[in-house]
C-alpha atoms as a PDB file:
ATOM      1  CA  UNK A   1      37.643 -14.828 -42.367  1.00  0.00           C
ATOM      2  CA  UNK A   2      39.169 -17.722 -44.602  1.00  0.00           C
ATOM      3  CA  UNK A   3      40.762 -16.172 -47.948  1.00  0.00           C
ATOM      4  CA  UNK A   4      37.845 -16.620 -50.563  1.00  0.00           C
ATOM      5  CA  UNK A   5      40.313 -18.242 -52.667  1.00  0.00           C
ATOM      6  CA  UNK A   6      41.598 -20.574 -50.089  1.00  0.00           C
ATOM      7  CA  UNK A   7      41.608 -24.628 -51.747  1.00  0.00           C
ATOM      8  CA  UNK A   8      39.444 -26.560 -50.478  1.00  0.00           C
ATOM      9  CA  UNK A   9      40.324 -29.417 -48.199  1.00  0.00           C
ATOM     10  CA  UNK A  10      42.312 -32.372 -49.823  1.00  0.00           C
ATOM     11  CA  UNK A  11      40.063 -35.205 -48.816  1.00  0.00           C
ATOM     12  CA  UNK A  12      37.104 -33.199 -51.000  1.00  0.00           C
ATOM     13  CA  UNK A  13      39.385 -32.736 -54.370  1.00  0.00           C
ATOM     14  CA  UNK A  14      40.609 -36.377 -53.986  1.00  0.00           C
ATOM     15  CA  UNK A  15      37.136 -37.454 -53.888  1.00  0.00           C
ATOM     16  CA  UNK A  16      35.358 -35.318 -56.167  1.00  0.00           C
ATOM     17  CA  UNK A  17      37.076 -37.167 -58.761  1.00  0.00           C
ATOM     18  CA  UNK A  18      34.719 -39.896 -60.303  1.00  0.00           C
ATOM     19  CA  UNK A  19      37.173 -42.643 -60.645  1.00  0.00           C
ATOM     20  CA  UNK A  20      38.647 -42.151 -57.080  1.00  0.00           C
ATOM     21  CA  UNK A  21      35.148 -41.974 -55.777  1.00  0.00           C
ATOM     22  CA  UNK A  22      34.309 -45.598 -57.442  1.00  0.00           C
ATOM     23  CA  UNK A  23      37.190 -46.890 -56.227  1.00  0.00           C
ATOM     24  CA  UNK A  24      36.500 -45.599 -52.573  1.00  0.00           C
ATOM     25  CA  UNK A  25      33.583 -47.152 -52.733  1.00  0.00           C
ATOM     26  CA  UNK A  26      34.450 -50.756 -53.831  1.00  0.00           C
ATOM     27  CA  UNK A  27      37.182 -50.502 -51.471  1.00  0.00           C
ATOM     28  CA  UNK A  28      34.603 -49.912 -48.679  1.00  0.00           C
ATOM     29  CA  UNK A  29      33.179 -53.284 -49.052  1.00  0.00           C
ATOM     30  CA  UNK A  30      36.414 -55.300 -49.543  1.00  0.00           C
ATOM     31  CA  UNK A  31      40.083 -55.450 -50.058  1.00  0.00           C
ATOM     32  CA  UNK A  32      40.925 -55.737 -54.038  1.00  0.00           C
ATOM     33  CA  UNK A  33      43.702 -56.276 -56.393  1.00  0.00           C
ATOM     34  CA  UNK A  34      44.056 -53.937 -59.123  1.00  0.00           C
ATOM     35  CA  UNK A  35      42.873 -56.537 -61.196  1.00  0.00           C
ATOM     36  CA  UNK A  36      39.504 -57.098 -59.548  1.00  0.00           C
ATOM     37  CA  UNK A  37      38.949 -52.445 -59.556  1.00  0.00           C
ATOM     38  CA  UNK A  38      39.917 -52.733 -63.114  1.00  0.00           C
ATOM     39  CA  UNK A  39      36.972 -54.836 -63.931  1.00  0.00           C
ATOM     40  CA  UNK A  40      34.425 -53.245 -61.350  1.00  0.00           C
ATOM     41  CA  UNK A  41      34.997 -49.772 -62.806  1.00  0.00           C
ATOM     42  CA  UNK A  42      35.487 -50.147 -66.231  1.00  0.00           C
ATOM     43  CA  UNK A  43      38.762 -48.937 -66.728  1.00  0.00           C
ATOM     44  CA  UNK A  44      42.564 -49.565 -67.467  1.00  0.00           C
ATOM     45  CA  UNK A  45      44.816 -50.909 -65.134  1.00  0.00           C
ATOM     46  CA  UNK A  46      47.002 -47.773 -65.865  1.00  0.00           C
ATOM     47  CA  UNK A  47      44.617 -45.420 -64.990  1.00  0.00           C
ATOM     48  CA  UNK A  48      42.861 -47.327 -61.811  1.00  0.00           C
ATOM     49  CA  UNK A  49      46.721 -47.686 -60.552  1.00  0.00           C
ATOM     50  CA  UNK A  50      47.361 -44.048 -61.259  1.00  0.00           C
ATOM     51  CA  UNK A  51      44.143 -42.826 -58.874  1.00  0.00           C
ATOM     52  CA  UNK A  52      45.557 -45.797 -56.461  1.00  0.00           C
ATOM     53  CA  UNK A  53      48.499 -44.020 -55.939  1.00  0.00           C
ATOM     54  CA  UNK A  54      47.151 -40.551 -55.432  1.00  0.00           C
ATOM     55  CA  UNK A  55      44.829 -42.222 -52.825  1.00  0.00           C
ATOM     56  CA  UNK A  56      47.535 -43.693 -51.434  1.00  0.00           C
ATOM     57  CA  UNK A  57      49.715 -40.785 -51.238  1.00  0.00           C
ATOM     58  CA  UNK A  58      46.610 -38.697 -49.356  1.00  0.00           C
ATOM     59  CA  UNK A  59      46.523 -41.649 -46.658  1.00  0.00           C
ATOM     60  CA  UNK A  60      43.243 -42.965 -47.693  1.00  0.00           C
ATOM     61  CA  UNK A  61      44.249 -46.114 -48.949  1.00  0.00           C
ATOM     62  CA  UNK A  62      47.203 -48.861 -47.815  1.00  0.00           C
ATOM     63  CA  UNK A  63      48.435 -51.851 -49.857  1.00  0.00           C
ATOM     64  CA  UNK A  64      49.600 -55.615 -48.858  1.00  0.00           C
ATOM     65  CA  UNK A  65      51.481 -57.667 -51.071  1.00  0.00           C
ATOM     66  CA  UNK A  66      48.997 -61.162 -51.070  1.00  0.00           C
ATOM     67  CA  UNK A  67      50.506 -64.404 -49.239  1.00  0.00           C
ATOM     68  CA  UNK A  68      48.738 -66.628 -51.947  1.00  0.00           C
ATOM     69  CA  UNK A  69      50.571 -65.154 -54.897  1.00  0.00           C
ATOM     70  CA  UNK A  70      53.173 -62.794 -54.184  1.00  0.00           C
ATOM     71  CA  UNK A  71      52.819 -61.029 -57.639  1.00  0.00           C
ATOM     72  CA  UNK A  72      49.363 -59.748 -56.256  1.00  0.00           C
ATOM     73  CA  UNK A  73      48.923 -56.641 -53.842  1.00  0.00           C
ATOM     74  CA  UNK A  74      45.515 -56.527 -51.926  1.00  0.00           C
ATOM     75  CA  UNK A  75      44.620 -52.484 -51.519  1.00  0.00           C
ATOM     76  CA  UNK A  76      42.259 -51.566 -48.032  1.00  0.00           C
ATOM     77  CA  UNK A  77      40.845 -48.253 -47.788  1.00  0.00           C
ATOM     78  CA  UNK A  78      41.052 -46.664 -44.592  1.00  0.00           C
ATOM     79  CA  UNK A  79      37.718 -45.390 -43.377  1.00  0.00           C
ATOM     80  CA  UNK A  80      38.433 -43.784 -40.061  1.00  0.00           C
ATOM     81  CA  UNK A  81      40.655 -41.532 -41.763  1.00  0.00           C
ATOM     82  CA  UNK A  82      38.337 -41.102 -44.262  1.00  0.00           C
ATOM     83  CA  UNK A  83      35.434 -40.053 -41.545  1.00  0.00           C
ATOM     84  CA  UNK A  84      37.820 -38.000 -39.968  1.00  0.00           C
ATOM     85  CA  UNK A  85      38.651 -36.008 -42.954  1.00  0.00           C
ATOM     86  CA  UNK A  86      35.346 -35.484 -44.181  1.00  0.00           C
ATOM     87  CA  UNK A  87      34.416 -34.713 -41.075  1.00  0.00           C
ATOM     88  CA  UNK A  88      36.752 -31.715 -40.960  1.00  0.00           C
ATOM     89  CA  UNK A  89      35.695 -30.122 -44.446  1.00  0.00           C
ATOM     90  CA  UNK A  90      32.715 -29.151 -43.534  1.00  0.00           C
ATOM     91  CA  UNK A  91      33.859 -27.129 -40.262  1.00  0.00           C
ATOM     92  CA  UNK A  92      36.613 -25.660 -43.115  1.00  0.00           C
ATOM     93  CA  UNK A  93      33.848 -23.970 -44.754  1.00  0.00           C
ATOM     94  CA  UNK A  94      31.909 -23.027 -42.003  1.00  0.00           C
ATOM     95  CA  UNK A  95      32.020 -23.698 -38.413  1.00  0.00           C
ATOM     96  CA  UNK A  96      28.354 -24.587 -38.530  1.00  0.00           C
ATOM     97  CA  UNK A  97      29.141 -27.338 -40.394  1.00  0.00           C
ATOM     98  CA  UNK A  98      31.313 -29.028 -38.294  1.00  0.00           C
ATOM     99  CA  UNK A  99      30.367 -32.526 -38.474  1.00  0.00           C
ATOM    100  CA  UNK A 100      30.806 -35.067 -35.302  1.00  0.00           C
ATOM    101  CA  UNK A 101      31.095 -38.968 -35.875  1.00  0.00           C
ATOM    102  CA  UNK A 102      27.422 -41.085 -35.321  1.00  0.00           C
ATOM    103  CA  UNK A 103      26.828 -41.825 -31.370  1.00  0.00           C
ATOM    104  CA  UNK A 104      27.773 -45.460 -30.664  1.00  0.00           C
ATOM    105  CA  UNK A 105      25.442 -48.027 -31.866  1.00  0.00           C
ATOM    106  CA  UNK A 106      22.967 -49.396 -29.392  1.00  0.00           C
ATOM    107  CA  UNK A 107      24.864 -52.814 -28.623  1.00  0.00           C
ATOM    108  CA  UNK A 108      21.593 -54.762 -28.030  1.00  0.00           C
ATOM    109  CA  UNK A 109      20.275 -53.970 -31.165  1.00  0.00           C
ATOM    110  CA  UNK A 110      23.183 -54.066 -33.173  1.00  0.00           C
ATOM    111  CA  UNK A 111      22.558 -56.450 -36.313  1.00  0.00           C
ATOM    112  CA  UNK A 112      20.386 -58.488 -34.553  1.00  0.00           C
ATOM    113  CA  UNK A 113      20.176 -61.690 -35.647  1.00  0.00           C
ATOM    114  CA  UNK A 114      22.625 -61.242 -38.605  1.00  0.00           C
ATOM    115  CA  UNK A 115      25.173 -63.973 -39.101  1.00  0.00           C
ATOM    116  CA  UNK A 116      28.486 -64.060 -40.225  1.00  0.00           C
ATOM    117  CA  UNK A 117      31.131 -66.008 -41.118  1.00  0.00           C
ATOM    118  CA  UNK A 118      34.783 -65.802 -41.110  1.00  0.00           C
ATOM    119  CA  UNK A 119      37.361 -67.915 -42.953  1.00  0.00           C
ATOM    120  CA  UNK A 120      41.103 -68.176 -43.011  1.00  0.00           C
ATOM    121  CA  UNK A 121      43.151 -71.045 -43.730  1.00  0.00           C
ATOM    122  CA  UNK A 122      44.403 -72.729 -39.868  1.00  0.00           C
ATOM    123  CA  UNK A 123      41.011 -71.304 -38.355  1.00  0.00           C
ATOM    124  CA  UNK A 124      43.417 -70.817 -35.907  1.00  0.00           C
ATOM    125  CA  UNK A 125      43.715 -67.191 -34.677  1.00  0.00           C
ATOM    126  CA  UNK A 126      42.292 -64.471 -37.560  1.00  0.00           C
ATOM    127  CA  UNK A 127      39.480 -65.870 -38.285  1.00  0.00           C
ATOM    128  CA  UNK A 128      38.890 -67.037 -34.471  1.00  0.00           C
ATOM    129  CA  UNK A 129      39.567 -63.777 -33.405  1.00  0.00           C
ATOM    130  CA  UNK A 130      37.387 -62.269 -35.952  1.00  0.00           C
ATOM    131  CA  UNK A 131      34.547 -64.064 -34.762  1.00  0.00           C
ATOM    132  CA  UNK A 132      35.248 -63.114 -31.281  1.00  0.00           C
ATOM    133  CA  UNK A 133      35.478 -59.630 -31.111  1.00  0.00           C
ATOM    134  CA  UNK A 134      32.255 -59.378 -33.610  1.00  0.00           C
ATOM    135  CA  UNK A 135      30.018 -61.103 -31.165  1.00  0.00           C
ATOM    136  CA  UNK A 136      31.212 -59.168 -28.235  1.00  0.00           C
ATOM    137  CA  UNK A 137      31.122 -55.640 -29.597  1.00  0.00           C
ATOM    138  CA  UNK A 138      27.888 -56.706 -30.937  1.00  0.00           C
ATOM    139  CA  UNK A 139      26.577 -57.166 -27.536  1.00  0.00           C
ATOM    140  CA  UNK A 140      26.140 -60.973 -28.728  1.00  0.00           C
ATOM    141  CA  UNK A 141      23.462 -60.047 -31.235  1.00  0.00           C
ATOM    142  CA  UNK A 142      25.412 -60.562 -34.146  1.00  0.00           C
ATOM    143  CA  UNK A 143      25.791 -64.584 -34.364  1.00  0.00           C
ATOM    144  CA  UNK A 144      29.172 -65.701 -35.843  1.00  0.00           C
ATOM    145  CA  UNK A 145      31.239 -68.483 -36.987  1.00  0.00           C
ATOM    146  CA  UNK A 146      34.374 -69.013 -38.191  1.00  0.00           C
ATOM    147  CA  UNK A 147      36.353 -71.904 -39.893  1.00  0.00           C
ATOM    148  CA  UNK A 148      39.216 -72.614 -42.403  1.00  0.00           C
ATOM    149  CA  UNK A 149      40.175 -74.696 -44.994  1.00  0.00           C
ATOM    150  CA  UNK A 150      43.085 -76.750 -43.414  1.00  0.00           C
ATOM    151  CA  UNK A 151      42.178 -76.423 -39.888  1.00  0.00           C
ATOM    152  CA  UNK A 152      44.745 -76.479 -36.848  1.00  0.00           C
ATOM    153  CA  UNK A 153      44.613 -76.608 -33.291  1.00  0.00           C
ATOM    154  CA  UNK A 154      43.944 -72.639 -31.873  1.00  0.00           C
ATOM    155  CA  UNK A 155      46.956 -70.753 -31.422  1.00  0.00           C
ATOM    156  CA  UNK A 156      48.031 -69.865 -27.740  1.00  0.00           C
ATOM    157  CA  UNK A 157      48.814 -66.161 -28.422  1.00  0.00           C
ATOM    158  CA  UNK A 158      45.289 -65.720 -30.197  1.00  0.00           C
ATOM    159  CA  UNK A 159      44.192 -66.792 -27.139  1.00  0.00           C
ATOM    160  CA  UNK A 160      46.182 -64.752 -24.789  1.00  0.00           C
ATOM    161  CA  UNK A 161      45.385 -61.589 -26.641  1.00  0.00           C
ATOM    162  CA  UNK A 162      41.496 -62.447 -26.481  1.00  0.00           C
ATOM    163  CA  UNK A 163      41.989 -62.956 -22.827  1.00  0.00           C
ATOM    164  CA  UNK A 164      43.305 -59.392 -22.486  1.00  0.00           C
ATOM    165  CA  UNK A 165      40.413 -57.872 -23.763  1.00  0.00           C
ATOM    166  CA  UNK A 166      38.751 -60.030 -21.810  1.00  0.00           C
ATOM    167  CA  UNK A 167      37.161 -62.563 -24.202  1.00  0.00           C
ATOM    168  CA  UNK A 168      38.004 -66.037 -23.425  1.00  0.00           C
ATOM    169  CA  UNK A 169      38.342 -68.201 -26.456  1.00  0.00           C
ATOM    170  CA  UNK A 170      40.317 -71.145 -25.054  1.00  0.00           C
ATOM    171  CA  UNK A 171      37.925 -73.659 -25.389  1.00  0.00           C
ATOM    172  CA  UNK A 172      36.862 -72.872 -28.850  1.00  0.00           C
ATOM    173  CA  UNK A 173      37.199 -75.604 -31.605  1.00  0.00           C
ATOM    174  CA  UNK A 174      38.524 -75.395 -34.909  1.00  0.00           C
ATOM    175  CA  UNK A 175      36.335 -76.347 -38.361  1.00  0.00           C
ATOM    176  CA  UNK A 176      36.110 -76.758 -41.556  1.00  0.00           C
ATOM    177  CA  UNK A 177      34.755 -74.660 -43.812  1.00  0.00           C
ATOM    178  CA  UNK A 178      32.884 -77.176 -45.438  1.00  0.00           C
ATOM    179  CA  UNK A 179      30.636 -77.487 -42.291  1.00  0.00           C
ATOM    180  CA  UNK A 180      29.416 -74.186 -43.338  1.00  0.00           C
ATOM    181  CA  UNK A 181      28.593 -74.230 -46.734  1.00  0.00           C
ATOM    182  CA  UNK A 182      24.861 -75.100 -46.698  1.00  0.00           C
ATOM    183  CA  UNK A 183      23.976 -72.417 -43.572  1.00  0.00           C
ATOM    184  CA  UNK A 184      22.783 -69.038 -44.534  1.00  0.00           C
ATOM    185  CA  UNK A 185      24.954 -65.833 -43.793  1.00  0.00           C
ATOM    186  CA  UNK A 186      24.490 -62.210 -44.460  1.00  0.00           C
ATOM    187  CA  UNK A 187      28.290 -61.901 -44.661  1.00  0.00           C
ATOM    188  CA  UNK A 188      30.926 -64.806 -45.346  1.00  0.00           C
ATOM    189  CA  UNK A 189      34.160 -62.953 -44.939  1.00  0.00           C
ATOM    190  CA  UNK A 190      37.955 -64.189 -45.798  1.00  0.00           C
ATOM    191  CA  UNK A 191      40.619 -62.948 -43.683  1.00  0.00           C
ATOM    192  CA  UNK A 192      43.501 -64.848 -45.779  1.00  0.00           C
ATOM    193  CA  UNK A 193      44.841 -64.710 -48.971  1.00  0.00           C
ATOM    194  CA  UNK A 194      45.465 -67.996 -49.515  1.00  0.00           C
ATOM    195  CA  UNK A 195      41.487 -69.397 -48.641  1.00  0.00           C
ATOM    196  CA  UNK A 196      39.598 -66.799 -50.891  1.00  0.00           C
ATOM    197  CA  UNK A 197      41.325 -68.577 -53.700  1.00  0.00           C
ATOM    198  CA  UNK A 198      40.208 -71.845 -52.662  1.00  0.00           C
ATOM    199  CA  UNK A 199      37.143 -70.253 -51.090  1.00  0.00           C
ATOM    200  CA  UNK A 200      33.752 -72.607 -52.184  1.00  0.00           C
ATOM    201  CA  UNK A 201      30.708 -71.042 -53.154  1.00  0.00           C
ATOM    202  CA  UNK A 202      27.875 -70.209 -49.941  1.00  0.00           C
ATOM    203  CA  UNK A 203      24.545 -70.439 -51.286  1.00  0.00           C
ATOM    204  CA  UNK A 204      22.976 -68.810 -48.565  1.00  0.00           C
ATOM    205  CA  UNK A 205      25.073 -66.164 -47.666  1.00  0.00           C
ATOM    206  CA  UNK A 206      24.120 -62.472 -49.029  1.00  0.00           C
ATOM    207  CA  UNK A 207      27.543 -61.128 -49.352  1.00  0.00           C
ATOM    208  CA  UNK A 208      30.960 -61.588 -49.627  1.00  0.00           C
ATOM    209  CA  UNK A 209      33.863 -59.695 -48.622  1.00  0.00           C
ATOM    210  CA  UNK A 210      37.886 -60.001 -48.485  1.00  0.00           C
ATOM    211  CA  UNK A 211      39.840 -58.388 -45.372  1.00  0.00           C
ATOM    212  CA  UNK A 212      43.837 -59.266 -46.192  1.00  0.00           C
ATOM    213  CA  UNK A 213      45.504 -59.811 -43.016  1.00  0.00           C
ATOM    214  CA  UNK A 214      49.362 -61.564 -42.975  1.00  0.00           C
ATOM    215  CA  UNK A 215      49.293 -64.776 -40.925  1.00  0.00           C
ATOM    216  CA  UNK A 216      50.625 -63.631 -36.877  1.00  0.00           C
ATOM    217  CA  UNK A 217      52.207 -66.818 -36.363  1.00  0.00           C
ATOM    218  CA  UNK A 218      54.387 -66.772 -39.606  1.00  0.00           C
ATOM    219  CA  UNK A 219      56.534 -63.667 -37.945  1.00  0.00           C
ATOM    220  CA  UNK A 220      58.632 -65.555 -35.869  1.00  0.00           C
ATOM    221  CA  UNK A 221      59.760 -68.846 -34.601  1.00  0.00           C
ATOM    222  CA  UNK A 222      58.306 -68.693 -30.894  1.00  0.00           C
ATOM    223  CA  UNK A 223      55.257 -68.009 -29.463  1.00  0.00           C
ATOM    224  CA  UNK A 224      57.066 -64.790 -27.740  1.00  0.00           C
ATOM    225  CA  UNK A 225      58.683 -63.491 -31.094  1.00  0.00           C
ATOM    226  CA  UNK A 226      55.067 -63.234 -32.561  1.00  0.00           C
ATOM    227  CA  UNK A 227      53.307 -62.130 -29.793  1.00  0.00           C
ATOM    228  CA  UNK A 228      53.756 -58.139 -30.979  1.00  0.00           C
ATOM    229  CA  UNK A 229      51.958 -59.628 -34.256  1.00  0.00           C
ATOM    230  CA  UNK A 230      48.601 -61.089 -32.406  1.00  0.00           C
ATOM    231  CA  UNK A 231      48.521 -57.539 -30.644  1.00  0.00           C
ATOM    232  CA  UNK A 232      48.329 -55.813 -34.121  1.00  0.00           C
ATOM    233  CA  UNK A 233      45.915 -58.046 -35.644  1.00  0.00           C
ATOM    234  CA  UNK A 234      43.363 -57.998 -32.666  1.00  0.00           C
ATOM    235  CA  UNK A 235      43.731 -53.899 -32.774  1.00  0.00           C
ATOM    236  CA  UNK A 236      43.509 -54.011 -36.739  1.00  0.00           C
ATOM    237  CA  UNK A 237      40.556 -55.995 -36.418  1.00  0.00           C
ATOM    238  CA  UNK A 238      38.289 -53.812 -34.225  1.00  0.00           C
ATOM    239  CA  UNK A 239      37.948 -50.875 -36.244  1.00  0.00           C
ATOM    240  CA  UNK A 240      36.726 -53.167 -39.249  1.00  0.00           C
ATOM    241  CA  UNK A 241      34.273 -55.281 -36.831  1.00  0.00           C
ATOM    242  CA  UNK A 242      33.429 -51.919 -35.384  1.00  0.00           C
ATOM    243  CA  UNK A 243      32.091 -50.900 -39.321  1.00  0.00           C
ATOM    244  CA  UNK A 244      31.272 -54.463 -40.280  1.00  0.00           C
ATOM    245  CA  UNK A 245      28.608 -54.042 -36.914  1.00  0.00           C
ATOM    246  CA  UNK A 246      27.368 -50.381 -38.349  1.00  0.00           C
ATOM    247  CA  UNK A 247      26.606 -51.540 -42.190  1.00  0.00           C
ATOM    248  CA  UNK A 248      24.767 -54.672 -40.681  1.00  0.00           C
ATOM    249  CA  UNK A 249      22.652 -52.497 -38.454  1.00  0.00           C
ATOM    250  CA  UNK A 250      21.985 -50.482 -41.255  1.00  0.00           C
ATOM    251  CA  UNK A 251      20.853 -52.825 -44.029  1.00  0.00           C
ATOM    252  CA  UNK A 252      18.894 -55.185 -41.197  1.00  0.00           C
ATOM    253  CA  UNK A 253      16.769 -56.635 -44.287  1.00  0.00           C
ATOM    254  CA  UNK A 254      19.549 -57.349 -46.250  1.00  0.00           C
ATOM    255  CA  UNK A 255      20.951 -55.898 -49.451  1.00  0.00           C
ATOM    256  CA  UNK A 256      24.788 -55.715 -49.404  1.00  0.00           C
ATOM    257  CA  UNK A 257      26.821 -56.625 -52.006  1.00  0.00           C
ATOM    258  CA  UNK A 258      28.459 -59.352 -53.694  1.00  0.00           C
ATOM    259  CA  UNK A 259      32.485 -59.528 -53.646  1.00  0.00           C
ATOM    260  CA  UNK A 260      34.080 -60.876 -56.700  1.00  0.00           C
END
């Protein structure tokens, strides 16, 4: 039998705390800048950096330094780990409360007939890929769309990594964003720094959200040299299409929030 003055697990004291548990919970729904957590939870920047850090430090949440201003860092939350870990602390205190992840979602009724949309700034390979993997783990019952702001033609090594998990995205066109602007989405989500600044307005769309991603192509100089780049992106990208999928077939009328 456990000590009865054994400390509870980690992931439970980091969270009991109200300010990291406000934090967790607007980082759920988007990447932020300290800036944007400061205003959302009513506190100073020292302190919201302070829990940042501790959150950080536990492996719960990871920072980028933002391509559209470089003074800016963009913090993501990681929620696998943070299922995982929960998860655990209930087994900790008993073994009867060992908790398991949800089964898979039923694919063909996944979100249906939610749409999304997904910007970056080439609409070249994030935001392509984005839209990509979402309608195929979806079981094509999530309908999406993607587009940028200064569109270019579709990179060949967004392609090729499609292709190897068997989603063929050669023939796909690039747009611009302003195509979009007068459809209706229940999610209209930026995948680059630079085009949520520049980012219009989306009447129709219910929600907004910010994933941070670095451009692929801007690590190298050939196609080759950032191929290892596309391969991280795609396999960043699942797990937070994979939970974009689950909150959408879990709020099928609606009701998520609004990203500042």
């Amino acid at each position: 039998m456990a000590a009865a003055n054994a400390s509870p697990p980690a992931i439970l004291a980091l969270a009991a705390d109200p300010h990291r548990w406000r934090l967790l919970n607007e980082l759920a729904h988007s990447d932020r800048r300290v800036g944007e957590l400061t205003e959302l939870i009513g506190q100073p920047q020292n302190l919201v950096s302070y829990h940042l850090g501790e959150l950080r430090n536990a492996g719960l949440v990871t920072s980028r330094r933002s391509s559209a201003d470089r003074r800016d860092v963009y913090y993501r939350v990681d929620l696998l780990r943070c299922r995982d870990l929960l998860a655990e602390a209930g087994g900790v205190l008993h073994p009867g409360l060992q908790l398991t992840p949800p089964p898979p979602i039923e694919r063909s009724h996944a979100g249906a007939g939610r749409r999304v949309l997904f910007l970056c700034t080439g609409n070249s390979a994030r935001s392509q890929m984005a839209e990509a993997l979402l309608e195929e783990r979806s079981g094509h019952t999530i309908e999406a769309r993607s587009a940028g702001s200064h569109p270019k033609p579709l990179h060949p090594n967004a392609v090729r990594v499609m292709a190897e998990r068997g989603i063929d995205i050669a023939g796909n066109p690039t747009k611009h964003l302003g195509r979009f602007v007068r459809m209706r989405f229940d999610r209209v989500i930026t995948l680059c720094d630079k085009v949520r600044e520049v980012c219009p307005e989306f009447p129709g769309a219910q929600a907004k959200a910010h994933w941070s991603f670095a451009d692929p192509a801007a690590e190298g100089e050939t196609d080759e040299a950032t191929y290892a780049a596309f391969q991280r992106l795609a396999d960043q990208l699942e797990p937070r299409v994979d939970l974009l999928i689950a909150e959408l077939a879990a709020r099928p009328t609606g009701g998520t929030r609004h990203a500042r």
